[in-house]
C-alpha atoms as a PDB file:
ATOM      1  CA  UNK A   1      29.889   4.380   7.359  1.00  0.00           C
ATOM      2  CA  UNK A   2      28.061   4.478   4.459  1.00  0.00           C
ATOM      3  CA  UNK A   3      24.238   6.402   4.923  1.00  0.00           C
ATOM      4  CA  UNK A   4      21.784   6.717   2.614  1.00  0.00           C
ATOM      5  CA  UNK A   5      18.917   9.430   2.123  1.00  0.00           C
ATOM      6  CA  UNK A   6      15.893   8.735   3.970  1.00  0.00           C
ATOM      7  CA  UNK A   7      13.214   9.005   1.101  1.00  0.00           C
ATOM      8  CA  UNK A   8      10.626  11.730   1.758  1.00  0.00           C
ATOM      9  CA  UNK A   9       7.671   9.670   1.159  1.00  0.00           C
ATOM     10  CA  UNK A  10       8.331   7.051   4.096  1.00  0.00           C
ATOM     11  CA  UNK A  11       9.350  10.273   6.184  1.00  0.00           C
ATOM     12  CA  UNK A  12       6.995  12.402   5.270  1.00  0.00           C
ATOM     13  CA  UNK A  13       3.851  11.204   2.928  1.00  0.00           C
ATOM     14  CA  UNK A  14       1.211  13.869   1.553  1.00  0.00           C
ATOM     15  CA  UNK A  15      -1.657  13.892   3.962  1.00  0.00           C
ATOM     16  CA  UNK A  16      -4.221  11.789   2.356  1.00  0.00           C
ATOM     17  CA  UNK A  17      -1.620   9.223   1.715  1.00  0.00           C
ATOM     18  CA  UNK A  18      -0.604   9.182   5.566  1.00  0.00           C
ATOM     19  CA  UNK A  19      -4.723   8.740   6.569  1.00  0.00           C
ATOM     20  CA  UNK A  20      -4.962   5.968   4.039  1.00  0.00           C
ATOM     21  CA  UNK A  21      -2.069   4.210   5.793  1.00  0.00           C
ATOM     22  CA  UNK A  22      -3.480   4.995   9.177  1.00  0.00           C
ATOM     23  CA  UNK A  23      -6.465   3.678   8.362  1.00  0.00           C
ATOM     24  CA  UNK A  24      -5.783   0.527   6.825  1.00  0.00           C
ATOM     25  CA  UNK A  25      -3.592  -0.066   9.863  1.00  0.00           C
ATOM     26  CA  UNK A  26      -6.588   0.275  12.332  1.00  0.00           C
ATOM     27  CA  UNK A  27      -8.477  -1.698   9.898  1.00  0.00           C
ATOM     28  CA  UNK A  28      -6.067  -4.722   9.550  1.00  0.00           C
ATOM     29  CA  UNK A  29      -5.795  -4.565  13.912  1.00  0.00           C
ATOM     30  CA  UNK A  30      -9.813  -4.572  13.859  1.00  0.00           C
ATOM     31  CA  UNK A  31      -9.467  -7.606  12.049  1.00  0.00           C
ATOM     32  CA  UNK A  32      -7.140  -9.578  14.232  1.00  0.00           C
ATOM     33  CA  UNK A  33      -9.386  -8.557  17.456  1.00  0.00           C
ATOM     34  CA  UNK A  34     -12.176  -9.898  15.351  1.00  0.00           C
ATOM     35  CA  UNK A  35     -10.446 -13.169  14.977  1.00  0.00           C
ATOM     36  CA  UNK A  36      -9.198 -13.281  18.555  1.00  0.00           C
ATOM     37  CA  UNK A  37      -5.344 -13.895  17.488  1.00  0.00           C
ATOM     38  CA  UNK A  38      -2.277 -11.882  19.040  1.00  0.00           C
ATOM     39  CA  UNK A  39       0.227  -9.821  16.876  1.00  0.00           C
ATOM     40  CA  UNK A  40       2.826 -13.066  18.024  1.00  0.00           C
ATOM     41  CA  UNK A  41       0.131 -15.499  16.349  1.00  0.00           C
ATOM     42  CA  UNK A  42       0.375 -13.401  13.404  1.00  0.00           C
ATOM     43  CA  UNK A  43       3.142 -12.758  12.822  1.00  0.00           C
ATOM     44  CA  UNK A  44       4.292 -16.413  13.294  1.00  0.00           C
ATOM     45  CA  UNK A  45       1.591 -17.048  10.673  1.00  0.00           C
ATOM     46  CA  UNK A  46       3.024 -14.965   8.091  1.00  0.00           C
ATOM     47  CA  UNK A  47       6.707 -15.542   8.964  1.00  0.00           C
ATOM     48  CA  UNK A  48       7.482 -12.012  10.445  1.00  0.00           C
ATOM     49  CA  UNK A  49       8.451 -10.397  13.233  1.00  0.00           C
ATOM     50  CA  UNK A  50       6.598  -8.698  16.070  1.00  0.00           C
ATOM     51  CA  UNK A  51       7.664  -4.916  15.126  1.00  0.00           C
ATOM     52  CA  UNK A  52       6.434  -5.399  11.101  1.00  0.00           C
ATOM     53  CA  UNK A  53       2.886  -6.228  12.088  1.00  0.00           C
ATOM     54  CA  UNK A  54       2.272  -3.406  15.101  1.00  0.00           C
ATOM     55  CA  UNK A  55       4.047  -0.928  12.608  1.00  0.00           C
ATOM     56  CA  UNK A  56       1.809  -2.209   9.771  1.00  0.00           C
ATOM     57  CA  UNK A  57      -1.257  -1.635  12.634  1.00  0.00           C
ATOM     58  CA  UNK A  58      -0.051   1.650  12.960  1.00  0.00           C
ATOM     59  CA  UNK A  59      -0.036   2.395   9.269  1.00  0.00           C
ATOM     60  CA  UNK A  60       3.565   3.029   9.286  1.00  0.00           C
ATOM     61  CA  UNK A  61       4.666   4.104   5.549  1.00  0.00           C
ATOM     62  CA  UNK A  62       8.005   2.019   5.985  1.00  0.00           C
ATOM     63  CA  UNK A  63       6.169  -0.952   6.306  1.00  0.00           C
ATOM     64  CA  UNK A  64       6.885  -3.371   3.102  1.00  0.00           C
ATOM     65  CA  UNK A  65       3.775  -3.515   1.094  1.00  0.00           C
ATOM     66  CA  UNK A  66       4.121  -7.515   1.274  1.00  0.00           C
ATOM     67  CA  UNK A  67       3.307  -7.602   5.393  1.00  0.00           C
ATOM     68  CA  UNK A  68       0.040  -5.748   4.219  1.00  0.00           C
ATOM     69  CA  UNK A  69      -0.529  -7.729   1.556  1.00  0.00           C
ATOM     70  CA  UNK A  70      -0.041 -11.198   3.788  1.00  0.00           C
ATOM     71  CA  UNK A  71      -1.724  -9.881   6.942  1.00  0.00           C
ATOM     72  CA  UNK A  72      -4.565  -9.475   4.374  1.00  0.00           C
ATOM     73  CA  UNK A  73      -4.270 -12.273   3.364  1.00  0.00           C
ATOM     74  CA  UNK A  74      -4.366 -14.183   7.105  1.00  0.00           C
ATOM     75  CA  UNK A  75      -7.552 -12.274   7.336  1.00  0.00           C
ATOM     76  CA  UNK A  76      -8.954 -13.725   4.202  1.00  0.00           C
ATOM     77  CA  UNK A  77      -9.145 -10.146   2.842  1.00  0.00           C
ATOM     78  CA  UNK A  78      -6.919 -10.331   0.021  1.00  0.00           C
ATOM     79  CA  UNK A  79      -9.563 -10.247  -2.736  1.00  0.00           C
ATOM     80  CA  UNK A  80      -9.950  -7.060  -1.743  1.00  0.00           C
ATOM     81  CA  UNK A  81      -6.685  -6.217  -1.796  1.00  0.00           C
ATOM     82  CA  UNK A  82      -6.466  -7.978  -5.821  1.00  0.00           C
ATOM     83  CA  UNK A  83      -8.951  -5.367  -6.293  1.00  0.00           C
ATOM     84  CA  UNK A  84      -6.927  -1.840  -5.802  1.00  0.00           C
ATOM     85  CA  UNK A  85      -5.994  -0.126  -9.327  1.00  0.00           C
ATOM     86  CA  UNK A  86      -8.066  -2.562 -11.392  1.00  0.00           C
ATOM     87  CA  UNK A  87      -7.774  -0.922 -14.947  1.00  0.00           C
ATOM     88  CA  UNK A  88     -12.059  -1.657 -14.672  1.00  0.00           C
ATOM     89  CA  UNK A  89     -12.837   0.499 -12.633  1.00  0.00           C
ATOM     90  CA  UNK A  90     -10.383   3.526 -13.110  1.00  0.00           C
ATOM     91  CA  UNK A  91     -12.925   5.748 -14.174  1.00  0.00           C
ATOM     92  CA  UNK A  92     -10.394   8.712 -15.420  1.00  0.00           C
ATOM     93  CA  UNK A  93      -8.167   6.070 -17.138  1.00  0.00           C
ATOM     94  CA  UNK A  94     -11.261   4.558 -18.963  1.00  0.00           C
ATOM     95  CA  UNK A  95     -12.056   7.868 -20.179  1.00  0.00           C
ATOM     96  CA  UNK A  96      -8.722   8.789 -21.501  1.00  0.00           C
ATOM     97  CA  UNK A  97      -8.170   5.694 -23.066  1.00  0.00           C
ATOM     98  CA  UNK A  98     -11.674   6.802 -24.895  1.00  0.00           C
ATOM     99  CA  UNK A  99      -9.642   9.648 -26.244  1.00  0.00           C
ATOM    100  CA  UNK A 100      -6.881   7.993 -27.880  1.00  0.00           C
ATOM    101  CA  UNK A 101      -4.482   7.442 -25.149  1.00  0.00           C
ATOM    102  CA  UNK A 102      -1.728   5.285 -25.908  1.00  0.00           C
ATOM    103  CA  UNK A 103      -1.313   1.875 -24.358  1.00  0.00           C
ATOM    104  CA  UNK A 104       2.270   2.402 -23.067  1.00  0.00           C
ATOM    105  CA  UNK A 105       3.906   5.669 -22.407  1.00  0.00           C
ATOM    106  CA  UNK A 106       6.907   6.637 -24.224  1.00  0.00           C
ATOM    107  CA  UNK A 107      10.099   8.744 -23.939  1.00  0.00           C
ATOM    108  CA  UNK A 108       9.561  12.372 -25.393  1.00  0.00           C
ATOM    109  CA  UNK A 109      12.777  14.018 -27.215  1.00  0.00           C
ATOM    110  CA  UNK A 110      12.387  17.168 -26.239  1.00  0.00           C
ATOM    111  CA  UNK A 111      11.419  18.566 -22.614  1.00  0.00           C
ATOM    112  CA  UNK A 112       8.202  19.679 -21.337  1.00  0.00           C
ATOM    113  CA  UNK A 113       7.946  22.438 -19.563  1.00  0.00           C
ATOM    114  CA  UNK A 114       4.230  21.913 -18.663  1.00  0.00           C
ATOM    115  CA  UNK A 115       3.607  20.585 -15.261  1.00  0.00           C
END
């Protein structure tokens, strides 16, 4: 039988990372109770099983990013969601960019031993 490795983030996230999840899963369950539908509505609305939306309520890390991003979506919250990383407001990028940073990274020839 052929296994393969379980990947440490879905296992085991860092901490913040596993309370972001968490939250956007009570969030997201907030927001069907608002609305008055039933995981079974939902997930008949966005074409998925029962299991992907209570794990995505649960802010299960194995959850495909795409349930999120169409349960946000069914909520009409996915301008919000169009919002996350926006090069606009990434303060720290902004300012390294400001500095001469380079537009795309590329492959260095010789290793770095600074982490």
């Amino acid at each position: 039988m052929y296994m393969t490795a379980r990947n440490p983030l879905t296992t085991a996230p860092p901490y913040p990372v596993e309370q972001a999840m968490k939250t956007l899963g009570a969030n997201l369950r907030t927001a069907r109770l608002r609305r008055n539908l039933t995981i079974q509505e939902v997930a008949g609305k966005i074409g998925t099983g029962l299991r992907a939306v209570a794990d995505a309520e649960k802010g299960k890390a194995t959850t495909g990013i795409a349930i999120y991003a169409a349960l946000l979506w069914v909520y009409g919250l996915l301008e919000d969601f169009t919002q996350l990383a926006d090069p606009a407001s990434d303060e720290a990028g902004l300012a390294l960019m400001h500095e001469g940073a380079r537009e795309r990274a590329h492959r260095k020839d010789e290793i770095d031993n600074e982490f």
